[in-house]
PDB file of N, CA and C in Angstrom:
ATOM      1  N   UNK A   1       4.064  17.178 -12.139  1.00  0.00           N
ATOM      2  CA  UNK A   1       2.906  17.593 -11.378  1.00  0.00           C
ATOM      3  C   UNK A   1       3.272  17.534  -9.893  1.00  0.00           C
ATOM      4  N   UNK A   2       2.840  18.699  -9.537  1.00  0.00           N
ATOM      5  CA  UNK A   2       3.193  18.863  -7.139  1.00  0.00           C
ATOM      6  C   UNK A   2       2.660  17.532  -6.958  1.00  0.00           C
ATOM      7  N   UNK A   3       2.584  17.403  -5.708  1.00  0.00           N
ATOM      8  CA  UNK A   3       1.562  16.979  -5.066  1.00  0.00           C
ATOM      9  C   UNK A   3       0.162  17.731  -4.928  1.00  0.00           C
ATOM     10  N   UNK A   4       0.443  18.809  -4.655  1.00  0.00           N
ATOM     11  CA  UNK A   4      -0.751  19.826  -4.585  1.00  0.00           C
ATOM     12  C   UNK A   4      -1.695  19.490  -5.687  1.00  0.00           C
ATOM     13  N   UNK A   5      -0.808  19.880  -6.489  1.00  0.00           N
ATOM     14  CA  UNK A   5      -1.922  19.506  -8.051  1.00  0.00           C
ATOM     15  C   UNK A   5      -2.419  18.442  -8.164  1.00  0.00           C
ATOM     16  N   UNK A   6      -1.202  17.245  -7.845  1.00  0.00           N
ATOM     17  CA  UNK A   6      -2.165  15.966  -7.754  1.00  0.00           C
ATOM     18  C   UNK A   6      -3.716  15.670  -6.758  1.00  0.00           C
ATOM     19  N   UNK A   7      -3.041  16.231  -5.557  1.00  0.00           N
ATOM     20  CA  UNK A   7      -4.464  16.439  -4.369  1.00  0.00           C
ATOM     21  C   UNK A   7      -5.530  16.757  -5.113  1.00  0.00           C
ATOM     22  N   UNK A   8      -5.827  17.908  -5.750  1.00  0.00           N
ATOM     23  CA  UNK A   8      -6.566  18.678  -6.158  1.00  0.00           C
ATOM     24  C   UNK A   8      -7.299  17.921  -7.347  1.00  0.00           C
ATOM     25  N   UNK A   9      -6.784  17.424  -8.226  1.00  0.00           N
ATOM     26  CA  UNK A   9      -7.102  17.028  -9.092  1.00  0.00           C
ATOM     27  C   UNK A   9      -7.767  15.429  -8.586  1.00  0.00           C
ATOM     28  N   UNK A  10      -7.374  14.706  -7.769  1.00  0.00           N
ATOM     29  CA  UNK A  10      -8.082  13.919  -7.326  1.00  0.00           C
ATOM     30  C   UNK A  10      -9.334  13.858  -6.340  1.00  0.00           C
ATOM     31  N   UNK A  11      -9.056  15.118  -5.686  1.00  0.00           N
ATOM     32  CA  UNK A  11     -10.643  15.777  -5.254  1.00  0.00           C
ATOM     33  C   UNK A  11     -11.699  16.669  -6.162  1.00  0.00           C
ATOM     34  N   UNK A  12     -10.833  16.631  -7.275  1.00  0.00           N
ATOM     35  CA  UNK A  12     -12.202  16.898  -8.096  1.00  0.00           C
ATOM     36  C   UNK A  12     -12.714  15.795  -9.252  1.00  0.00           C
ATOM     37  N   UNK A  13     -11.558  14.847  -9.589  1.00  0.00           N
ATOM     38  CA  UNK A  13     -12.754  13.478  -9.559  1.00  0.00           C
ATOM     39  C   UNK A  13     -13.227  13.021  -8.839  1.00  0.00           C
ATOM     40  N   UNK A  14     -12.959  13.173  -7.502  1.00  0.00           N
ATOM     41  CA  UNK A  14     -13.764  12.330  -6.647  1.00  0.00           C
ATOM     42  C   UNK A  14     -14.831  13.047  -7.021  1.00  0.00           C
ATOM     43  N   UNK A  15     -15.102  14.341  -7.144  1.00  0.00           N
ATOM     44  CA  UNK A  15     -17.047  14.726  -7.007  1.00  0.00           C
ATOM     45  C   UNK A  15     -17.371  14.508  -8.144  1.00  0.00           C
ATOM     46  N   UNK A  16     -16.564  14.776  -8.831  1.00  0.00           N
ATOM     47  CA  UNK A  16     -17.352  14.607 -10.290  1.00  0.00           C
ATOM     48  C   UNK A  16     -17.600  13.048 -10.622  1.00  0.00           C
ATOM     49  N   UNK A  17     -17.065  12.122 -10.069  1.00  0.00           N
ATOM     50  CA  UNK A  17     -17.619  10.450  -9.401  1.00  0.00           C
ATOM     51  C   UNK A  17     -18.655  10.257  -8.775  1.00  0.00           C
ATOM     52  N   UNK A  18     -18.770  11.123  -7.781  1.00  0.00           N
ATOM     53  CA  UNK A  18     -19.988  10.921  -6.698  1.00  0.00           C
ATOM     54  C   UNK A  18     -20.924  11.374  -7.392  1.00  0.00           C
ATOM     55  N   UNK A  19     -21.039  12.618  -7.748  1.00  0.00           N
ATOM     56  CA  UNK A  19     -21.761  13.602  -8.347  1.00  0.00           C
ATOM     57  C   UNK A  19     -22.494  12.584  -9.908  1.00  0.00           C
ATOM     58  N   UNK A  20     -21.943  12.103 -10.381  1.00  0.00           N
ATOM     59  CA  UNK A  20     -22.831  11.375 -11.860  1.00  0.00           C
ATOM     60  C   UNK A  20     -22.336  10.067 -11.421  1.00  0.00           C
ATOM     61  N   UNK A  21     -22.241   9.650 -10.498  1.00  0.00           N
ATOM     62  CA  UNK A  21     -22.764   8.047 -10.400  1.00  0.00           C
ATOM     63  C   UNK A  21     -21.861   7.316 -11.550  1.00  0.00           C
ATOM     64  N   UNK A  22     -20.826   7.920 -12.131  1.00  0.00           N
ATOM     65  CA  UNK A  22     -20.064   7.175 -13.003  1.00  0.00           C
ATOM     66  C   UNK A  22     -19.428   5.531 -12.452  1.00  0.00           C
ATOM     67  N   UNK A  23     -19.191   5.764 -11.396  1.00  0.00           N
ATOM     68  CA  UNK A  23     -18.851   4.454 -11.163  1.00  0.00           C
ATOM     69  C   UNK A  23     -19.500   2.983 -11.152  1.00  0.00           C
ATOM     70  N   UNK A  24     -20.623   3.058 -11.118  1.00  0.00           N
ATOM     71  CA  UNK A  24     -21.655   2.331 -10.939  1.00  0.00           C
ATOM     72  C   UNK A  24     -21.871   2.412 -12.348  1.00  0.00           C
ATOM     73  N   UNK A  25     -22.034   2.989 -13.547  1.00  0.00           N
ATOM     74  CA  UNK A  25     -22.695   2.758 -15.260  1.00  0.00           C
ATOM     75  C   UNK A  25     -21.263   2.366 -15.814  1.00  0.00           C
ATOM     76  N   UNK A  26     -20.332   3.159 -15.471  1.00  0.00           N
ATOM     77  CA  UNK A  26     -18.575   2.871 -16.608  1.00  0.00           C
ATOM     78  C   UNK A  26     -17.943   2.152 -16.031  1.00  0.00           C
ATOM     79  N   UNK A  27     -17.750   0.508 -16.321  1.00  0.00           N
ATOM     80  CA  UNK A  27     -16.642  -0.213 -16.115  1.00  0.00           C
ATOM     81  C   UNK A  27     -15.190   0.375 -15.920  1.00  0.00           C
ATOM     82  N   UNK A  28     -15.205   1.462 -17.235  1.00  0.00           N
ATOM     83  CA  UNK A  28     -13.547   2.055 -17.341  1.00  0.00           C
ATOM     84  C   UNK A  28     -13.559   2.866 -15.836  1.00  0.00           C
ATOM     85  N   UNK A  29     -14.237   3.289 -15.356  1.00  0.00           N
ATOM     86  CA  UNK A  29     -14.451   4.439 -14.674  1.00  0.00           C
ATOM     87  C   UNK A  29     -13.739   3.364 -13.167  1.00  0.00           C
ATOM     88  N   UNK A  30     -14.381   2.099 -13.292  1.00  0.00           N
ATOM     89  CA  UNK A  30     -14.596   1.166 -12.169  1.00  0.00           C
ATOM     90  C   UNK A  30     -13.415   0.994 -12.241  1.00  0.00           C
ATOM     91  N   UNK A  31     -12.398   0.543 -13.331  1.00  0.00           N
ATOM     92  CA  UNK A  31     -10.994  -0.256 -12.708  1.00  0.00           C
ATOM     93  C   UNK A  31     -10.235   1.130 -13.093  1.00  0.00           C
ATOM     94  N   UNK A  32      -9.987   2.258 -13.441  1.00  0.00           N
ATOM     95  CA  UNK A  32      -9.295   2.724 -13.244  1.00  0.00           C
ATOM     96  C   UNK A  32      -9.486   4.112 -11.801  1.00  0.00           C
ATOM     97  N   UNK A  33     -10.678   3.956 -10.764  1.00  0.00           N
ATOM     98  CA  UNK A  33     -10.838   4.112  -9.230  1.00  0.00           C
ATOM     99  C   UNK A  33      -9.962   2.983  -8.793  1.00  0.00           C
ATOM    100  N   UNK A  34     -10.279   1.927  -9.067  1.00  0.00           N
ATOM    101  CA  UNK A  34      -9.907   0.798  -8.502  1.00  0.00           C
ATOM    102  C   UNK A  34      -8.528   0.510  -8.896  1.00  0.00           C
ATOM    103  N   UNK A  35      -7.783   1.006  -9.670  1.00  0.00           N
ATOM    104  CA  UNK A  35      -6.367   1.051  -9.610  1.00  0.00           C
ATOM    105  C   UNK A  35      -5.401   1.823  -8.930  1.00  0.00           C
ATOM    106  N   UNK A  36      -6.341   3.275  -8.477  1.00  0.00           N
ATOM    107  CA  UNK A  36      -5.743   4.476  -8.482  1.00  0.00           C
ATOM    108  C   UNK A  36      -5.629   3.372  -6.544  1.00  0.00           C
ATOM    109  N   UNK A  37      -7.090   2.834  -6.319  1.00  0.00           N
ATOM    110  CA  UNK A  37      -7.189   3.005  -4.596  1.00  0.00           C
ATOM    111  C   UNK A  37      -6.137   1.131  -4.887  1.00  0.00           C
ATOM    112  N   UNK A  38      -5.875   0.772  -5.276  1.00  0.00           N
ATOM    113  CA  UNK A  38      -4.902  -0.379  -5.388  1.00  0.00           C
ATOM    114  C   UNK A  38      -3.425   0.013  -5.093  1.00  0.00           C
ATOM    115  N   UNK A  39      -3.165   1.224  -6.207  1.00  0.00           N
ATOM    116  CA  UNK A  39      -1.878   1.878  -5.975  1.00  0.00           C
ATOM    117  C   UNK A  39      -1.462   2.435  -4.826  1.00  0.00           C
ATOM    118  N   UNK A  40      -2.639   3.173  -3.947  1.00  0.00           N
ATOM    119  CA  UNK A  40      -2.364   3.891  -2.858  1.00  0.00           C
ATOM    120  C   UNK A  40      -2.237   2.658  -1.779  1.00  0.00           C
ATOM    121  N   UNK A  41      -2.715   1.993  -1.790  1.00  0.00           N
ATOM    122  CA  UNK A  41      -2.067   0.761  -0.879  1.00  0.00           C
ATOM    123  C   UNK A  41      -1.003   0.464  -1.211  1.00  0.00           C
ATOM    124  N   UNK A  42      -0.676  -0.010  -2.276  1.00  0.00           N
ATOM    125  CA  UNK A  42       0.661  -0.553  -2.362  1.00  0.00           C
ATOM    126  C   UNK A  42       1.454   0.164  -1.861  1.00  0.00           C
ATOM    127  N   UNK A  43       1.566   1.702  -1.833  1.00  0.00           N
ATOM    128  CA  UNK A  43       2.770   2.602  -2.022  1.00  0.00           C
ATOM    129  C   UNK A  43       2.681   2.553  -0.305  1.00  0.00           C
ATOM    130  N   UNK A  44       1.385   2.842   0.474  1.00  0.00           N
ATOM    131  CA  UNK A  44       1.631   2.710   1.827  1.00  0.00           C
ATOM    132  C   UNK A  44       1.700   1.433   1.971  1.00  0.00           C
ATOM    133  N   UNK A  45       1.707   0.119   1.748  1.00  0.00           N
ATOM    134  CA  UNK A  45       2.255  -0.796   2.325  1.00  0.00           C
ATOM    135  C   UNK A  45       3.536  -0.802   2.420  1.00  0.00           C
ATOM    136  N   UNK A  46       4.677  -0.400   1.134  1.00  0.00           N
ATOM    137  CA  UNK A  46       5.686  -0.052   0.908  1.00  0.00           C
ATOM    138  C   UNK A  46       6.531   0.992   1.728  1.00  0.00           C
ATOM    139  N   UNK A  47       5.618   2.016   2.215  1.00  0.00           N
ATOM    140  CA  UNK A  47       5.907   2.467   3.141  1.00  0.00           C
ATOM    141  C   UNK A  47       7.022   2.074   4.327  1.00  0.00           C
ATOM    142  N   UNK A  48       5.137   1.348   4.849  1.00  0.00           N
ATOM    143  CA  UNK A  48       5.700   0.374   6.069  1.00  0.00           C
ATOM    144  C   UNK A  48       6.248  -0.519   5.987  1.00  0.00           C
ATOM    145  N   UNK A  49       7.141  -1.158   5.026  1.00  0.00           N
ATOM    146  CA  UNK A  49       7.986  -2.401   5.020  1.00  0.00           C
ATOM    147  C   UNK A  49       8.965  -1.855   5.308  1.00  0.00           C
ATOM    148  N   UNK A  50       9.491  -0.780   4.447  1.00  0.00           N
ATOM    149  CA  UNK A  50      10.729  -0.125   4.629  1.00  0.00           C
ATOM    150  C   UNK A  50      10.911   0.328   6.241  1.00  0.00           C
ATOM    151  N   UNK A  51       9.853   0.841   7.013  1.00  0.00           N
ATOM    152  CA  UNK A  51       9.813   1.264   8.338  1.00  0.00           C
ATOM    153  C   UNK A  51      10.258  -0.274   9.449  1.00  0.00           C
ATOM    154  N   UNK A  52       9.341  -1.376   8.966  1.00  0.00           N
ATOM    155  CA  UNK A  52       9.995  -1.883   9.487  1.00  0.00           C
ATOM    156  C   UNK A  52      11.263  -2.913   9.234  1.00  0.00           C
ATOM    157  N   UNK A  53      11.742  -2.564   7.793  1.00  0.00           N
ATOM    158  CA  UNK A  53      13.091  -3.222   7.660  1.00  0.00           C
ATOM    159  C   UNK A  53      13.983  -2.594   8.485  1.00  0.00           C
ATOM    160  N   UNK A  54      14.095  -1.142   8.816  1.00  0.00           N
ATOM    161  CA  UNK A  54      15.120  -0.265   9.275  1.00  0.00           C
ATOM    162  C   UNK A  54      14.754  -0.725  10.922  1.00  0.00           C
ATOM    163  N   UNK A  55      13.233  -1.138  11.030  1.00  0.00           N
ATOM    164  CA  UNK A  55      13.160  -1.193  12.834  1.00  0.00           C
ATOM    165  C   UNK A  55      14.322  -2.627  12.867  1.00  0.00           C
ATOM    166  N   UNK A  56      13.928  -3.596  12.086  1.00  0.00           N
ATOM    167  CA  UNK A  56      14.716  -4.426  12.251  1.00  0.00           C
ATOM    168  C   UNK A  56      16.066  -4.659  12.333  1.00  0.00           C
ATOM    169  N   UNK A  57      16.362  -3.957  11.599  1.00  0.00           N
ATOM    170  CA  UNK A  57      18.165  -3.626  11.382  1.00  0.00           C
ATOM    171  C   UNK A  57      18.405  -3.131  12.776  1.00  0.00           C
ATOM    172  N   UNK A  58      17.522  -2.012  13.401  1.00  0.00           N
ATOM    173  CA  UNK A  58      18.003  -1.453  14.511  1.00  0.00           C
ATOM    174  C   UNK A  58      17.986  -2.371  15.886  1.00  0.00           C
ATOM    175  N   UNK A  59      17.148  -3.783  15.750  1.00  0.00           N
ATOM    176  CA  UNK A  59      16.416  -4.547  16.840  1.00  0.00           C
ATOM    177  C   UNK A  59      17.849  -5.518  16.531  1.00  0.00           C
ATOM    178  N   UNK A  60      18.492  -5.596  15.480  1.00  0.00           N
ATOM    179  CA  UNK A  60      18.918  -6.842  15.469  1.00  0.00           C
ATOM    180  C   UNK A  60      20.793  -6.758  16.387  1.00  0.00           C
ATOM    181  N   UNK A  61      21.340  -5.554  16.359  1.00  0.00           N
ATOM    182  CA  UNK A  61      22.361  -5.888  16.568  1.00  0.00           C
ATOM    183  C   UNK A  61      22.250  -6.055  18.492  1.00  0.00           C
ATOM    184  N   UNK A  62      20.827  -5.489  18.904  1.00  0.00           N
ATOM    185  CA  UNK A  62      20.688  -5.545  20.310  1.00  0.00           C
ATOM    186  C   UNK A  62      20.489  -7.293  20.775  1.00  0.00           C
ATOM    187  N   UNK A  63      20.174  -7.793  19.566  1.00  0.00           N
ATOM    188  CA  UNK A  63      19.759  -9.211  19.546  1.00  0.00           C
ATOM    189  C   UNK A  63      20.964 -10.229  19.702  1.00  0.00           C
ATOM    190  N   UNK A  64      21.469  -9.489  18.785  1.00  0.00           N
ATOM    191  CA  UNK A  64      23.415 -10.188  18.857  1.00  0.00           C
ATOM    192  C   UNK A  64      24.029 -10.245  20.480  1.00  0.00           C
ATOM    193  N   UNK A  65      23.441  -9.285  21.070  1.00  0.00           N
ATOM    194  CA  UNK A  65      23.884  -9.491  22.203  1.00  0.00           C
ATOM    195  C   UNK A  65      23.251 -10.174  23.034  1.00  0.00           C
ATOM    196  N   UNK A  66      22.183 -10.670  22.793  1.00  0.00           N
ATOM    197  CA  UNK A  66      21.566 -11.694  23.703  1.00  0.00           C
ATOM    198  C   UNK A  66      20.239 -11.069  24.562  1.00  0.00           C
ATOM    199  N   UNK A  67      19.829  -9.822  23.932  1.00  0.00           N
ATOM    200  CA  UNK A  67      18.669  -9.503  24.508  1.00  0.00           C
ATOM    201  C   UNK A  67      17.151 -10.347  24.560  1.00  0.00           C
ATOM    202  N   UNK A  68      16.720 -11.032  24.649  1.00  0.00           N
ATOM    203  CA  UNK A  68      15.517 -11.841  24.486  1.00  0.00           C
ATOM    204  C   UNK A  68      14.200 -11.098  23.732  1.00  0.00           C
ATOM    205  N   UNK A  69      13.896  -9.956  24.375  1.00  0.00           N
ATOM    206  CA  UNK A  69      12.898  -9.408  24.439  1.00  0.00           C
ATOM    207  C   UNK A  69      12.780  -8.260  22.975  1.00  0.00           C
ATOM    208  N   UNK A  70      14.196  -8.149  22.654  1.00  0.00           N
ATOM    209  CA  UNK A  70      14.633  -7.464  21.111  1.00  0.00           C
ATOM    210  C   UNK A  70      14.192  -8.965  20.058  1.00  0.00           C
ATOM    211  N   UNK A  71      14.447  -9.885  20.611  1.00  0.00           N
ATOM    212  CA  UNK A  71      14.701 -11.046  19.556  1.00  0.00           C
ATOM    213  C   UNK A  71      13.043 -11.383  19.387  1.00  0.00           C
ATOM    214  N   UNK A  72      12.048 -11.123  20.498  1.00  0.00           N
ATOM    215  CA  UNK A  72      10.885 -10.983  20.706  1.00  0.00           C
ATOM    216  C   UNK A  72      10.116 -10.617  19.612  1.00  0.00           C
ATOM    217  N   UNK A  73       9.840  -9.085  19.793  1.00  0.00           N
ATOM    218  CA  UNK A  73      10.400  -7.342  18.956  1.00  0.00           C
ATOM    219  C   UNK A  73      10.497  -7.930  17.594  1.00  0.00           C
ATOM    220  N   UNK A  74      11.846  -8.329  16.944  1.00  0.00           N
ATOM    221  CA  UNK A  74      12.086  -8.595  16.065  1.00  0.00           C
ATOM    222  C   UNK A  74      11.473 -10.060  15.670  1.00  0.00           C
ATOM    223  N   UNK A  75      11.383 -10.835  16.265  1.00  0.00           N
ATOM    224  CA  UNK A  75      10.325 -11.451  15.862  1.00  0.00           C
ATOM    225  C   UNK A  75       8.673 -11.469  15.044  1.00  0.00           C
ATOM    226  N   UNK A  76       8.148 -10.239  15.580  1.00  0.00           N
ATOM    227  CA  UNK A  76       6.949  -9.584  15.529  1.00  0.00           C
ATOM    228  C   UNK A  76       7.085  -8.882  14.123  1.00  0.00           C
ATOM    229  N   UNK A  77       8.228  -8.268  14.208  1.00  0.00           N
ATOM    230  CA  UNK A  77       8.113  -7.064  13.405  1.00  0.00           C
ATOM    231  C   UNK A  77       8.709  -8.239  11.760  1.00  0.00           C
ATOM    232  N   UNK A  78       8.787  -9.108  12.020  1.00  0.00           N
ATOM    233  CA  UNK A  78       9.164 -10.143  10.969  1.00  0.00           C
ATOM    234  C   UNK A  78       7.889 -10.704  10.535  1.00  0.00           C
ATOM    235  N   UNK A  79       7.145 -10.951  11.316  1.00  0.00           N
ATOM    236  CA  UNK A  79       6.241 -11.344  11.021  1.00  0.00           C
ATOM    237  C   UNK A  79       5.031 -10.483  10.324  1.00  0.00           C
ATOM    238  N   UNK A  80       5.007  -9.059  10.709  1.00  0.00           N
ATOM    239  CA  UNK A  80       4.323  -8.180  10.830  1.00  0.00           C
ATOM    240  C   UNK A  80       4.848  -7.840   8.799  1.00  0.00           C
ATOM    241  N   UNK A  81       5.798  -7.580   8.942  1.00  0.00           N
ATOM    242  CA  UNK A  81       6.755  -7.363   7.439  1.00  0.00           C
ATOM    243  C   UNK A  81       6.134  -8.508   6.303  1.00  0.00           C
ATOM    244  N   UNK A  82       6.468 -10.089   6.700  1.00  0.00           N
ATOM    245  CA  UNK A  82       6.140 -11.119   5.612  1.00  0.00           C
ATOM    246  C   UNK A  82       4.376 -10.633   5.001  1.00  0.00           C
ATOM    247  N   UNK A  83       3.544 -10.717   6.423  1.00  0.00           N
ATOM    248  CA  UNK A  83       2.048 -10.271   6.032  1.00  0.00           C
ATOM    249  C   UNK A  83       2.030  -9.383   5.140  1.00  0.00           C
ATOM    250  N   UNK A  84       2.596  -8.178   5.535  1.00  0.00           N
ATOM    251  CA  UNK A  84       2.630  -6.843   4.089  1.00  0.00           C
ATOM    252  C   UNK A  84       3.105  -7.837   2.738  1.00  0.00           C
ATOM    253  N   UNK A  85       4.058  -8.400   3.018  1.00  0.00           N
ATOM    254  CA  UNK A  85       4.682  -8.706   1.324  1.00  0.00           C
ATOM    255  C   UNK A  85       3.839  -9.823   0.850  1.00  0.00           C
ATOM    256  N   UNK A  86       3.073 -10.492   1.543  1.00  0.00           N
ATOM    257  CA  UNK A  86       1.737 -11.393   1.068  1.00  0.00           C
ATOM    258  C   UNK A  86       0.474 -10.333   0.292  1.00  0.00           C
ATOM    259  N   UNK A  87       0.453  -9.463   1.510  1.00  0.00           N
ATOM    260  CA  UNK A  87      -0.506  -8.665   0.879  1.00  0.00           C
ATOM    261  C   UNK A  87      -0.090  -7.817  -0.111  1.00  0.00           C
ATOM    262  N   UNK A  88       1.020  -7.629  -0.185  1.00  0.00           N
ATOM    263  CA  UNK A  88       1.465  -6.695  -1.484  1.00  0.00           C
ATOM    264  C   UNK A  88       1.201  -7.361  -2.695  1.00  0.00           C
ATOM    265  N   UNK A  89       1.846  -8.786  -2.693  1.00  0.00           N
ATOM    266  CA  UNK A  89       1.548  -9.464  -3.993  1.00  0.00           C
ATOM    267  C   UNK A  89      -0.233  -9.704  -4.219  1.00  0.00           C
ATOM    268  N   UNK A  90      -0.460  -9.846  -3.145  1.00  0.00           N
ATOM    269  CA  UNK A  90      -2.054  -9.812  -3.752  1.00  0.00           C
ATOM    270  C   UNK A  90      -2.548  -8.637  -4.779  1.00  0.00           C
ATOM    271  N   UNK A  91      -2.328  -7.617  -3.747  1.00  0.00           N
ATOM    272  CA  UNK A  91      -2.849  -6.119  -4.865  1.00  0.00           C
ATOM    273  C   UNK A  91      -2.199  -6.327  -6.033  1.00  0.00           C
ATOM    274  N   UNK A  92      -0.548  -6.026  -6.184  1.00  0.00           N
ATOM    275  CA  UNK A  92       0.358  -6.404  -7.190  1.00  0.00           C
ATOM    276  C   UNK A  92      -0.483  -7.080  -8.333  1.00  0.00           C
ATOM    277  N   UNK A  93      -1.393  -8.163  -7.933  1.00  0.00           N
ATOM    278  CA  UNK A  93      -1.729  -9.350  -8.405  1.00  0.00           C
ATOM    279  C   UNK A  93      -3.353  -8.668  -9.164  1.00  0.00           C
ATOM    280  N   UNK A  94      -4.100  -8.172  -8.263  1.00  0.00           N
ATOM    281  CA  UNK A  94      -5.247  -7.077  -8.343  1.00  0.00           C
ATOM    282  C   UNK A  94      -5.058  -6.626  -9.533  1.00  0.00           C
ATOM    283  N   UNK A  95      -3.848  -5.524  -9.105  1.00  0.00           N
ATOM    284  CA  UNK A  95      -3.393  -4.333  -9.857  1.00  0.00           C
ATOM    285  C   UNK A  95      -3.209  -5.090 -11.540  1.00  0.00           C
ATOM    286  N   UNK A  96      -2.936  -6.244 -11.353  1.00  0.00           N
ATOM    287  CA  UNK A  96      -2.327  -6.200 -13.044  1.00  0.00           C
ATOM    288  C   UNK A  96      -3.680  -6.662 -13.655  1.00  0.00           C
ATOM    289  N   UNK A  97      -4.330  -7.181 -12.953  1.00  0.00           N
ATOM    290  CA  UNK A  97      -6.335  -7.869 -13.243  1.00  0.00           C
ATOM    291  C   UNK A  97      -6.143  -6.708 -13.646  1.00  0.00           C
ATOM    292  N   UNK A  98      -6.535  -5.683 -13.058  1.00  0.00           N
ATOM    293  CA  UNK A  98      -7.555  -4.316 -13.490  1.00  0.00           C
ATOM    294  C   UNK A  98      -6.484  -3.675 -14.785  1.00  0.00           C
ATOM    295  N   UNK A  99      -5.588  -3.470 -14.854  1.00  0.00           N
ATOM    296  CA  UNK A  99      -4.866  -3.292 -16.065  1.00  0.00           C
ATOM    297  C   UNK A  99      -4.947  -3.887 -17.004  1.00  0.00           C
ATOM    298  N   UNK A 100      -5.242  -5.195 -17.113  1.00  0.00           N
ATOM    299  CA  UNK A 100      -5.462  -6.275 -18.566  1.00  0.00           C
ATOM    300  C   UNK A 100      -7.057  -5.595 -18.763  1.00  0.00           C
ATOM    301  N   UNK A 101      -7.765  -5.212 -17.636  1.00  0.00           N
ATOM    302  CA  UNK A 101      -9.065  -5.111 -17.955  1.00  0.00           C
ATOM    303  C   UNK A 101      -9.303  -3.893 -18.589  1.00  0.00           C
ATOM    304  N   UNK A 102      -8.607  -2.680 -18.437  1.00  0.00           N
ATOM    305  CA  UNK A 102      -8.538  -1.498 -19.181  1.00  0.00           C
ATOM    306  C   UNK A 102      -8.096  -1.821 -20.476  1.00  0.00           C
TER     307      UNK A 102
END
């Protein structure tokens, strides 16, 4: 399946969601929204880890040389990285709830 198709096909459950209030009467209806919007986090958190593993790689050899303000930088962006992988395992953690629950 494209992407296209996928787009498409997820804008037409979305109305056909809004449209009969399924979410609110079908449990099934509830964790598998709630997996789909679980997944899409994960994959953009995943994203941005990778964005900033590579910032880091690039911050670090300026660091080797004794830049302060890279070691700063990379500091941040370390910190900024661990938070995602906390929050990843949470959803991760979400994600497998709503799967035992289907």
């Amino acid at each position: 399946m494209t992407d296209m198709e996928k787009k498409v096909l997820m804008r037409i459950c979305t109305k056909i969601v809004a449209e009969t209030e399924l979410y609110v009467t079908d449990p099934e209806m509830q964790n598998l929204i709630d997996w789909v919007c679980v997944s899409g986090q994960i994959k953009k958190n995943n994203n941005r880890i990778r964005e900033l593993t590579g910032e880091y790689k690039q911050i670090e050899s300026g660091c080797r040389e004794g830049v302060r303000e890279k070691l700063e930088r990379m500091k941040e962006v370390c910190r900024e990285r661990d938070n995602l992988f906390e929050q990843q395992n949470d959803l991760k953690e979400r994600q497998r709830r709503i799967e035992k629950a289907m």
